[in-house]
Protein backbone atom coordinates (compact mmCIF):
# COMPACT_ATOMS: atom_id res chain seq x y z
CA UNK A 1 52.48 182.94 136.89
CA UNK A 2 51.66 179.77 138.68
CA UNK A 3 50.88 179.22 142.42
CA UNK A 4 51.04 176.56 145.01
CA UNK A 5 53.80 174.37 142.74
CA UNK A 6 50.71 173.82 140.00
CA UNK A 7 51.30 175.19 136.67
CA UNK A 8 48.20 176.79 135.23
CA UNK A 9 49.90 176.41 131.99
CA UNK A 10 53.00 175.06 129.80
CA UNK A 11 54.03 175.23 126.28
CA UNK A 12 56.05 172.35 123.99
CA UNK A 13 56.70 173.93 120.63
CA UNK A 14 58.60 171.63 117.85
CA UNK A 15 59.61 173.03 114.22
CA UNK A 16 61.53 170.74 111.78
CA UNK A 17 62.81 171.50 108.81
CA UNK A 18 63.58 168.81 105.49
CA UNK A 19 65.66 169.70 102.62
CA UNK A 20 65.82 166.48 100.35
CA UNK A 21 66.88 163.66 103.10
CA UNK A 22 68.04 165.43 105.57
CA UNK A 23 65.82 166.67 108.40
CA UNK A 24 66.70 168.89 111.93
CA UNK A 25 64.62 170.07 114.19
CA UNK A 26 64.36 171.50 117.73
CA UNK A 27 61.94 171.30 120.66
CA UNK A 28 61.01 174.05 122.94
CA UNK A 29 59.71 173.39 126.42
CA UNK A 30 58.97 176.45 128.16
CA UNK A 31 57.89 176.25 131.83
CA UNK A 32 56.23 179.42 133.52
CA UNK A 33 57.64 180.79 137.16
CA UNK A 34 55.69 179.38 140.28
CA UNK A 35 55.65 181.84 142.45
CA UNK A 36 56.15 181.44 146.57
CA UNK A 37 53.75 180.14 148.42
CA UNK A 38 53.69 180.52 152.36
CA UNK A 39 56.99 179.83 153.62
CA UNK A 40 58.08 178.55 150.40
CA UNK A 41 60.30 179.78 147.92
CA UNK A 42 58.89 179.29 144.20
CA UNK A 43 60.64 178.17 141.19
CA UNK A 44 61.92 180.53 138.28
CA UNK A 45 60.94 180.38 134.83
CA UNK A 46 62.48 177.04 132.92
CA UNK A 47 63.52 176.80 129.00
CA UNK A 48 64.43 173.30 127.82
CA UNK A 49 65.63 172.78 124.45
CA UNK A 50 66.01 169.68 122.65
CA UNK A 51 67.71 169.10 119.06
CA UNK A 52 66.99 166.19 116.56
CA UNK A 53 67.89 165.33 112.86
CA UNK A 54 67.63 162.70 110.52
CA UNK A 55 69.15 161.60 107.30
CA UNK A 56 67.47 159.29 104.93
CA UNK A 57 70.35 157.08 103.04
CA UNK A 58 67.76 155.14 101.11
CA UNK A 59 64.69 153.62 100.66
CA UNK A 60 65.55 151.11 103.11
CA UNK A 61 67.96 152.76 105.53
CA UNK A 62 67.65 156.34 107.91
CA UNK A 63 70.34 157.31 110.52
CA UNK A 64 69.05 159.90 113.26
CA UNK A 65 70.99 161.81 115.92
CA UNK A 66 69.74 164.11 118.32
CA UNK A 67 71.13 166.08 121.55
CA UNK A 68 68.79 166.51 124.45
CA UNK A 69 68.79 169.36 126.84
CA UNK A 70 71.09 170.70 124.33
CA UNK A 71 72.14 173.91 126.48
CA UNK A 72 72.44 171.92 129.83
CA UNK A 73 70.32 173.42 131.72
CA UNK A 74 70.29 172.55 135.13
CA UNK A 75 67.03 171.90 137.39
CA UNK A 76 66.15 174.82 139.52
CA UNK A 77 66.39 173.72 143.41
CA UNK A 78 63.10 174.86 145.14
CA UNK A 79 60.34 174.91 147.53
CA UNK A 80 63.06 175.83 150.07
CA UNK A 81 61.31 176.89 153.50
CA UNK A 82 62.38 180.62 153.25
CA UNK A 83 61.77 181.05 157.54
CA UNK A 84 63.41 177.66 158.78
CA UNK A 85 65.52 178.78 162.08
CA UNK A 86 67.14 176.69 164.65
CA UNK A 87 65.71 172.89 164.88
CA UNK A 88 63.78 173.29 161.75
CA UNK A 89 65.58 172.39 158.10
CA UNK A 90 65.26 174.31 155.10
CA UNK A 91 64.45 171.53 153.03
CA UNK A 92 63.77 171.98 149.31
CA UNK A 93 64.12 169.56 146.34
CA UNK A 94 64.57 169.26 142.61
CA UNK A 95 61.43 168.81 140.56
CA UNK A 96 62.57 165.93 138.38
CA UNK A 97 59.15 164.98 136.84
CA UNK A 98 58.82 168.15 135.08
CA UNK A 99 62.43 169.63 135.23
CA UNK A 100 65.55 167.70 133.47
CA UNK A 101 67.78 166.38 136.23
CA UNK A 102 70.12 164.08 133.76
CA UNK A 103 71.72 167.21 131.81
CA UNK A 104 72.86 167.38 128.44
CA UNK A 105 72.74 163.73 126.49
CA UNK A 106 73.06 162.93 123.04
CA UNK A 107 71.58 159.69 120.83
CA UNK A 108 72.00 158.19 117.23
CA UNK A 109 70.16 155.53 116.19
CA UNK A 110 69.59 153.45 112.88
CA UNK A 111 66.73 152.37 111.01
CA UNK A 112 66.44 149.58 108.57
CA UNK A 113 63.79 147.87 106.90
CA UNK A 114 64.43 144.28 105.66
């Protein structure tokens, strides 16, 4: 459980697999819950997952393709001022520097050597 918006700790777990040339993996970002501080409302617990593979055509030549934030998931809105009243906003934000804001995007790419 983290406090204050600070994360006391985070885990990034990848596992890949090869069979001859082709390889997949996936990436596991797990983010703890930050819990409420003052007025505050915390931030739930956040699991990002990220899915890459390559293929090897030849010596020379590798195609890779890869899907990030492969089950969408959406930033969670927080640090919302849980006693605003009258005058006073509620405020709150997204957390974009550790929390995916862009959604689900996928890549390919291809690698030569000449």
């Amino acid at each position: 459980l983290s406090t204050a918006g600070q994360y006391r700790w985070k885990t990034l777990t990848n596992i890949s697999y090869t069979i001859g040339s082709v390889r997949a993996g996936i990436q596991w970002q797990h983010l703890p819950k930050i819990a409420s501080g003052n007025t505050n409302t915390g931030l739930p617990a956040y699991d990002l997952f990220n899915f890459n593979s390559s293929y090897q055509i030849n010596d020379k030549a590798s195609v890779r393709f890869g899907v990030d934030n492969l089950f969408d998931k959406a930033p969670a809105f927080g640090g919302v001022n849980s006693v605003a009243s009258g005058l006073t906003l509620p405020g709150g934000s997204y957390n974009t520097t550790n929390y995916d804001a862009l959604g689900r995007r996928y890549y390919v790419g291809v690698t030569t050597k000449f």
